[in-house]
Protein backbone atom coordinates (compact mmCIF):
# COMPACT_ATOMS: atom_id res chain seq x y z
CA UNK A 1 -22.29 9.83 -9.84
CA UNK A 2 -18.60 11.11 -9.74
CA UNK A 3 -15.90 9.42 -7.42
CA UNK A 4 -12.71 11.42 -6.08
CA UNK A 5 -9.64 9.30 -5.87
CA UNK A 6 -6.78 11.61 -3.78
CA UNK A 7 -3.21 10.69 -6.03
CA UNK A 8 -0.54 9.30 -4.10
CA UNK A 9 3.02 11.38 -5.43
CA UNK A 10 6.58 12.73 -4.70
CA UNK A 11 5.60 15.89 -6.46
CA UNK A 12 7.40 14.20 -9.55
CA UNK A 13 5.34 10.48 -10.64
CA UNK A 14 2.42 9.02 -9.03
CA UNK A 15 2.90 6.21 -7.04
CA UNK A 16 1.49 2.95 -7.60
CA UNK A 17 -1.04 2.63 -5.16
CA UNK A 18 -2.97 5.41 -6.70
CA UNK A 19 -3.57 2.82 -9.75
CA UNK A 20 -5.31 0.02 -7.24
CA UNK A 21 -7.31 2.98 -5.50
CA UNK A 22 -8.30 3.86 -9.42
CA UNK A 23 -9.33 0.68 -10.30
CA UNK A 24 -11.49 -0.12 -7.16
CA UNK A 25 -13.42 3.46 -8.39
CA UNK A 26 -13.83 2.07 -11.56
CA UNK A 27 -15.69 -1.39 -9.95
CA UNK A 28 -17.76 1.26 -8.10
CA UNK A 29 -18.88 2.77 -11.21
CA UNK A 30 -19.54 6.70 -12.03
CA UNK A 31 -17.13 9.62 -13.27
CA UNK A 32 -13.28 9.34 -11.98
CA UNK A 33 -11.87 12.52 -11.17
CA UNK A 34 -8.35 12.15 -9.45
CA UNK A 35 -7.02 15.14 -7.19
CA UNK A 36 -3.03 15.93 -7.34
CA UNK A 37 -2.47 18.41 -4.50
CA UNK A 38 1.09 19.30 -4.17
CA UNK A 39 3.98 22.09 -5.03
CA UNK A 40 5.66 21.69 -8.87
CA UNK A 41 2.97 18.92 -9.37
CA UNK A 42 2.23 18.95 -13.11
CA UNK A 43 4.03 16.13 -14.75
CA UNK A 44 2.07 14.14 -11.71
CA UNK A 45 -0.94 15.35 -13.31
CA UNK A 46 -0.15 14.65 -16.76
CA UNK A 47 0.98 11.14 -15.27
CA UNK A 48 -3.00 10.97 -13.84
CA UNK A 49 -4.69 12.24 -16.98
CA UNK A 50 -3.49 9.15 -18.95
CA UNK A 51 -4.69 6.66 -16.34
CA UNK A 52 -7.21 4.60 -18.39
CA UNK A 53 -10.98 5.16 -16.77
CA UNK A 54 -9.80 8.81 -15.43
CA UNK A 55 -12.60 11.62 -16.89
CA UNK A 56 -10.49 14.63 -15.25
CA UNK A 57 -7.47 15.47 -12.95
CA UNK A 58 -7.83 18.42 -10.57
CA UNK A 59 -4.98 20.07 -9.93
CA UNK A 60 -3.84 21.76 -6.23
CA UNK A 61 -0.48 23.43 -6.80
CA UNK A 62 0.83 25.38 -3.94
CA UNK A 63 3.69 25.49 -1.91
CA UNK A 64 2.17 24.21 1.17
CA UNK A 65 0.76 21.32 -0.16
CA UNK A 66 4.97 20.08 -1.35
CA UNK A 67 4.78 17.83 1.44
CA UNK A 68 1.15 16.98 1.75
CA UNK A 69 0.31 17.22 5.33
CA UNK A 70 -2.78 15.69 5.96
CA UNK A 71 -4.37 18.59 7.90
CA UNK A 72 -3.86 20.81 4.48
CA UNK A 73 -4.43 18.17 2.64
CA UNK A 74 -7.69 17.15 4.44
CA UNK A 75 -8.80 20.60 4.60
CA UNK A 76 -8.24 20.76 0.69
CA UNK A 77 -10.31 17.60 0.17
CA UNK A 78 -13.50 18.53 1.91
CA UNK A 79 -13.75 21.90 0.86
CA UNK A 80 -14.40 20.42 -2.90
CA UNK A 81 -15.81 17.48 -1.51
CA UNK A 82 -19.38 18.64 -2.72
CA UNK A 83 -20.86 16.78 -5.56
CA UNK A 84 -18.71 13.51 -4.95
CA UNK A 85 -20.35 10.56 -4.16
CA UNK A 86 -17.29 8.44 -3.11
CA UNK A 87 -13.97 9.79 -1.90
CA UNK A 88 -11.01 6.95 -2.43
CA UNK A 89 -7.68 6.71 -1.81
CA UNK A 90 -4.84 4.01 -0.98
CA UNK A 91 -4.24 2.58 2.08
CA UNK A 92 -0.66 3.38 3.09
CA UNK A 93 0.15 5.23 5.27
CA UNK A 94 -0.68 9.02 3.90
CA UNK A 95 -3.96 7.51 3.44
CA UNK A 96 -4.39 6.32 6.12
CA UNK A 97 -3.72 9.92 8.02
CA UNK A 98 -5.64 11.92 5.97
CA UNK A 99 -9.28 10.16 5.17
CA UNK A 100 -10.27 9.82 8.96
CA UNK A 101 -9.52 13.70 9.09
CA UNK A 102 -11.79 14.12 6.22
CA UNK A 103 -14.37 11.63 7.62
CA UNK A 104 -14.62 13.06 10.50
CA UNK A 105 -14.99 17.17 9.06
CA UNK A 106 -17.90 15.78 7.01
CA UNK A 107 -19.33 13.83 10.15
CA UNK A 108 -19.33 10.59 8.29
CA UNK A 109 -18.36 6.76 9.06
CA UNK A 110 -14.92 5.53 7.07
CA UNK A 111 -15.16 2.33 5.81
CA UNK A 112 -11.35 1.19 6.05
CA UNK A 113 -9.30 -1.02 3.77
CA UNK A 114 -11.45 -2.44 1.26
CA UNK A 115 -10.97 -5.52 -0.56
CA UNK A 116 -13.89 -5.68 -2.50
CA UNK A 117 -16.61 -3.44 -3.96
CA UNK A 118 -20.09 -5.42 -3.78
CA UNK A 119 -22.27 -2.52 -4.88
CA UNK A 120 -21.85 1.25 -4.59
CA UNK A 121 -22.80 1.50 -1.15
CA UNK A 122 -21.41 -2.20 -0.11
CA UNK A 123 -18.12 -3.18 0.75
CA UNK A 124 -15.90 -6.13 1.64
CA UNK A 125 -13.14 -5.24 4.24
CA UNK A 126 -11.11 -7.71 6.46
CA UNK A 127 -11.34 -7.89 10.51
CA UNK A 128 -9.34 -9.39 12.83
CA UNK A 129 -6.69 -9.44 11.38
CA UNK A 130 -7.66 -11.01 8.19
CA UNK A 131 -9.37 -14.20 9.69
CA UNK A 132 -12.51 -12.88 8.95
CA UNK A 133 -14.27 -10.85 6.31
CA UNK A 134 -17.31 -8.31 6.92
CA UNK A 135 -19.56 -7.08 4.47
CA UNK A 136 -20.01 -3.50 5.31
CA UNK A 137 -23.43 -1.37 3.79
CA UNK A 138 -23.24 2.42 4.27
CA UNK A 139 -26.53 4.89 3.90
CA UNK A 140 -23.36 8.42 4.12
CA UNK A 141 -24.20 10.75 1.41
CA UNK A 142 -20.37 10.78 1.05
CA UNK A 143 -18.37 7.57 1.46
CA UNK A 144 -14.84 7.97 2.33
CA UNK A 145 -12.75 5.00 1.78
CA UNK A 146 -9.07 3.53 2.27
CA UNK A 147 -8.00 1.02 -0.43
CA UNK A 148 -6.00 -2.37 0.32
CA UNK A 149 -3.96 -2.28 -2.39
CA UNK A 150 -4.14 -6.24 -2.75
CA UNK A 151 -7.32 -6.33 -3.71
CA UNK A 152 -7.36 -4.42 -6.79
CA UNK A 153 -4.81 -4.98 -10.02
CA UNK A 154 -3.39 -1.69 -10.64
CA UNK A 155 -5.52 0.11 -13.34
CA UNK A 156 -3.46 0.89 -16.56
CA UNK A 157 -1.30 3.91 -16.82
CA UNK A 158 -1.72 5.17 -20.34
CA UNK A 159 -4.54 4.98 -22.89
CA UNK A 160 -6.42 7.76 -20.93
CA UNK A 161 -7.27 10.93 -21.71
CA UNK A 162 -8.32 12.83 -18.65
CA UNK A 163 -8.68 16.36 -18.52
CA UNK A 164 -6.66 18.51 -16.39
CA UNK A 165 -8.35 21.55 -14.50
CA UNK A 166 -6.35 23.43 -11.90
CA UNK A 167 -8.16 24.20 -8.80
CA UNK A 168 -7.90 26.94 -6.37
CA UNK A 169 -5.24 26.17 -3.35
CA UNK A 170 -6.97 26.19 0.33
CA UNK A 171 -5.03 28.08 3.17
CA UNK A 172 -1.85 26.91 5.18
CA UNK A 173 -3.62 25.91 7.84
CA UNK A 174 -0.17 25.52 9.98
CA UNK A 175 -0.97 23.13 12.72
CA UNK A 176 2.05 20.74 10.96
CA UNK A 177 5.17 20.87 8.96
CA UNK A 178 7.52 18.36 7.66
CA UNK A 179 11.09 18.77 9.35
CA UNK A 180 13.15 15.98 7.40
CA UNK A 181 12.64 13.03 5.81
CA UNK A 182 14.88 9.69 6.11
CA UNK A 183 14.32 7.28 3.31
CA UNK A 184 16.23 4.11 2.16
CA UNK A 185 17.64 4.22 -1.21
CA UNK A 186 18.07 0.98 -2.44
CA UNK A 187 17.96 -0.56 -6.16
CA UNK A 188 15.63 -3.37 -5.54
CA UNK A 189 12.20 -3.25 -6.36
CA UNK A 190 9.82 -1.46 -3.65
CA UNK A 191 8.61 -3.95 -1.05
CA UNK A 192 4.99 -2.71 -1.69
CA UNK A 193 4.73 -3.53 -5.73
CA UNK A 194 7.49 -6.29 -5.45
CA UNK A 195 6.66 -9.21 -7.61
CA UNK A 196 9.16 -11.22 -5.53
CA UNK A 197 9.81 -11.20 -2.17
CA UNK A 198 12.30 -12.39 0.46
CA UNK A 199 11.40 -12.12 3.74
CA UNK A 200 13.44 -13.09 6.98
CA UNK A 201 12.56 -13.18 10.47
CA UNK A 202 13.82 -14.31 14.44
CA UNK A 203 15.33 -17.33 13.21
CA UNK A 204 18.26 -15.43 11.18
CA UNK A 205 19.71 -14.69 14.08
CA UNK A 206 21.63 -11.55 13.45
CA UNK A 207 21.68 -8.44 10.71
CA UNK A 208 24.85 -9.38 9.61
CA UNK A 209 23.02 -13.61 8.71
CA UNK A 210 19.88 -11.35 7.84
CA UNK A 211 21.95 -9.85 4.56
CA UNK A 212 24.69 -12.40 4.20
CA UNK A 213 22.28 -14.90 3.90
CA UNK A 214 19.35 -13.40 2.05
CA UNK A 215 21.04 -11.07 -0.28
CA UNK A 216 22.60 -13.38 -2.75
CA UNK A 217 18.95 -15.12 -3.21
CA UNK A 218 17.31 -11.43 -3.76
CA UNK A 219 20.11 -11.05 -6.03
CA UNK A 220 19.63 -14.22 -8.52
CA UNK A 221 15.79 -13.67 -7.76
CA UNK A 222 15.70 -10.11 -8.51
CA UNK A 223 13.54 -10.10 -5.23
CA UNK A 224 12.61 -7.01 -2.90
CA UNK A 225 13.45 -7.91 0.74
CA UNK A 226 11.21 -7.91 3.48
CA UNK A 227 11.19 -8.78 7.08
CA UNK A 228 8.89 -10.10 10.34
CA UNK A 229 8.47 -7.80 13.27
CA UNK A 230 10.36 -9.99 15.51
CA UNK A 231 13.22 -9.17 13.17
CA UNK A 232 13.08 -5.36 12.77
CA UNK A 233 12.41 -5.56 16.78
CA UNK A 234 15.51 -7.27 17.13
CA UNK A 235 17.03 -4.65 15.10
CA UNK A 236 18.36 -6.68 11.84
CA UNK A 237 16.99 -4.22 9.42
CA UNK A 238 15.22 -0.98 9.46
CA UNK A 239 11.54 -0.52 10.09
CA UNK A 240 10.44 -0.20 6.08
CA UNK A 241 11.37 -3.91 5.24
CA UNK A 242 8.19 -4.82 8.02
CA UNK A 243 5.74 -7.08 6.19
CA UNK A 244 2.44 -7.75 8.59
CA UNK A 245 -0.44 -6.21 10.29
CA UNK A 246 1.80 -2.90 11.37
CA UNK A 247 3.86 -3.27 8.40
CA UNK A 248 3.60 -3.34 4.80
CA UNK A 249 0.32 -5.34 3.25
CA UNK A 250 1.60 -7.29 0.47
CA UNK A 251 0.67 -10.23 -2.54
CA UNK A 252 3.63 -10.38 -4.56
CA UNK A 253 4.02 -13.60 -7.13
CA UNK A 254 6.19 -14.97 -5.04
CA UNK A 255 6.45 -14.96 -1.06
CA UNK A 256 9.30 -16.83 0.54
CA UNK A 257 9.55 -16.79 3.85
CA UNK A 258 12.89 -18.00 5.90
CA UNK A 259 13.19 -18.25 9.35
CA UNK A 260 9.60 -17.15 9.82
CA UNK A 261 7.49 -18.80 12.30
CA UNK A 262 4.07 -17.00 11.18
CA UNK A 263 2.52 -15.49 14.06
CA UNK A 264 -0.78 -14.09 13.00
CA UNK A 265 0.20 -10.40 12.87
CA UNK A 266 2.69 -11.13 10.05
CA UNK A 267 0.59 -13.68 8.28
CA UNK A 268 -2.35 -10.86 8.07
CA UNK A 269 0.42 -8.95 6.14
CA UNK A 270 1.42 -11.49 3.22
CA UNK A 271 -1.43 -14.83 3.04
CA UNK A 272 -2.58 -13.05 -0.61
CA UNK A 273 0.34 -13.92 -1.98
CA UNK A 274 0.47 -15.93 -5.09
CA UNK A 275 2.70 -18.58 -4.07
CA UNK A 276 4.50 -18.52 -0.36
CA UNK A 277 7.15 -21.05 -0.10
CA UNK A 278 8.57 -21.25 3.72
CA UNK A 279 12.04 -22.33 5.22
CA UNK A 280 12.20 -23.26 9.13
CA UNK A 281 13.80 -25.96 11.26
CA UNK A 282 10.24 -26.28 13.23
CA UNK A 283 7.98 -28.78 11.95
CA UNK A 284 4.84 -26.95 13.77
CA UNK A 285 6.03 -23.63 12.65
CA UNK A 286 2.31 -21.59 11.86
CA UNK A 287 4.15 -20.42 8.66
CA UNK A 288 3.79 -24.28 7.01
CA UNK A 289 -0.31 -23.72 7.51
CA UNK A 290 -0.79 -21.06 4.51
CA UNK A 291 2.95 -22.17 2.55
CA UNK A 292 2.19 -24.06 -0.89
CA UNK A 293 5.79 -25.26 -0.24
CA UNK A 294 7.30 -26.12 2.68
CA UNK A 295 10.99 -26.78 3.46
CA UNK A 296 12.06 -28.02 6.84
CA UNK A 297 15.39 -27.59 6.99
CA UNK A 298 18.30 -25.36 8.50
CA UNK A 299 17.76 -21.77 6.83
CA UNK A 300 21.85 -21.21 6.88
CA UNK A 301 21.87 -24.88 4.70
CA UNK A 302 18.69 -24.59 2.42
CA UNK A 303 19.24 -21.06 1.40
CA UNK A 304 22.98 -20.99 -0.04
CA UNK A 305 21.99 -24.79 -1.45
CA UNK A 306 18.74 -22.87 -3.28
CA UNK A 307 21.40 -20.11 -4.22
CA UNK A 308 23.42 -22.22 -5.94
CA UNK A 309 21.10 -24.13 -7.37
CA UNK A 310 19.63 -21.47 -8.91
């Protein structure tokens, strides 16, 4: 039985994700081939072939695949999709646009988000919203699968020796093309692999509290900063510091959680954390239900107190 896990890359290193996605292959069981499509791609695949568990890395390198569409991308995947028994890949958001493309051209069901691998045709995957868990059997030939990437540890990245094959390039299919890109530079952590995270919501009142607040405890903490919907709504920070259900899925060490009242949509996003510690003036606040510490208190008190405390 061989598994296909699609890499997750900038063209230049492999992103994290593609390590969980590895590692939930591995508790499948079989032969671990990983597939690096892209355009100047081969450090990526060198990256790949020392992932430990990896038997080969195929190799897509073509101009058209530079910013991995997901129509090329999922046309790529199912035209060497034979032999594969399992076809993995994170659960962010490229994954999440290109397996139900490829799902659907080989006329099979996804099973979405998995948490846990019971057997190779069983999977655990959460429903509404987290609350509840199902325990999902499929008879496919082919399963194609997202991976939460909270469910798995990240497999390691070096001890392997994978092989690398290069494989031939599919057409430009030309039904989408990338016009620009906006991304945030910033020299914390990424919110997604974070070990620590701050995360503010409605109650900071304003994106100029958000950062004068919260900044100086990211600082001393070292912490990636994160946000509820209510606050990116409300326009305090951009849309890539969303933790929750539309956001970013996350289980860092350390979740702390100011001005956060914890509607369900936002818990969904962080409950696997570690350790969630929660700051809010309301006693009833949903937020104190999954905390392991609780603080009520005035945010714009607590937090410079826990700064300089710290």
């Amino acid at each position: 039985m061989s598994l296909l896990v699609i890499a997750e890359h900038d063209n230049a290193s492999l992103k994290g994700a593609t390590l969980n996605a590895v590692t939930a292959a591995a508790k499948i069981g079989g032969e671990i081939h990983v597939l690096v499509a892209g355009s100047g791609c081969s450090a990526v695949a060198e990256q790949a072939a020392k992932i430990a568990g990896v038997a080969k890395v195929r190799v897509a390198d073509a101009a058209h695949y530079a910013d991995q569409t997901a129509e090329n991308l999922a046309a790529l995947i199912v035209a060497n999709a034979a032999g594969y028994s399992h076809i993995l890949a994170p659960a962010t958001s490229n994954g999440k646009n290109t397996l139900p493309r490829v799902a659907a051209l080989l006329d099979v069901a996804q099973i979405s988000e998995i948490i846990s691998v019971v057997d190779a045709d069983t999977f655990v995957r959460p429903i509404y919203a987290g609350n509840a868990l199902a325990t999902v059997k499929s008879a496919d030939a082919t399963k194609v699968i997202t991976v939460r990437t909270t469910g798995f540890d990240a497999a390691a990245n070096s001890g392997g020796n994978g092989t690398v094959e290069a494989l031939a390039a599919g057409p430009d299919l030309g039904q989408s093309k990338l016009l620009g890109r906006e991304l945030t530079k910033s020299a914390r952590p990424e919110l997604g692999a974070a070990k620590i995270i701050v995360s503010g919501g409605r109650g900071m009142g304003s994106g100029e509290n958000y950062h004068k607040v919260l900044e100086p405890l990211a600082d001393k903490l070292g912490a990636a900063m994160g946000a509820s919907r209510a606050a990116v709504d409300a326009g305090f920070v951009p849309n890539d510091y969303q933790v929750g259900q539309t956001g970013k899925i996350v289980a860092p060490q350390l979740y702390i959680a100011i001005g956060i009242s914890g509607a369900i949509q936002h818990l969904a996003g962080m409950k696997d954390s570690k350790v969630i510690v929660a700051i809010n003036k309301d006693p009833d606040a949903p937020i104190f239900q999954v905390a392991d510490y609780g603080l009520v208190a005035d945010l714009f008190a607590a937090v410079p107190e826990l700064v300089a405390a710290l």
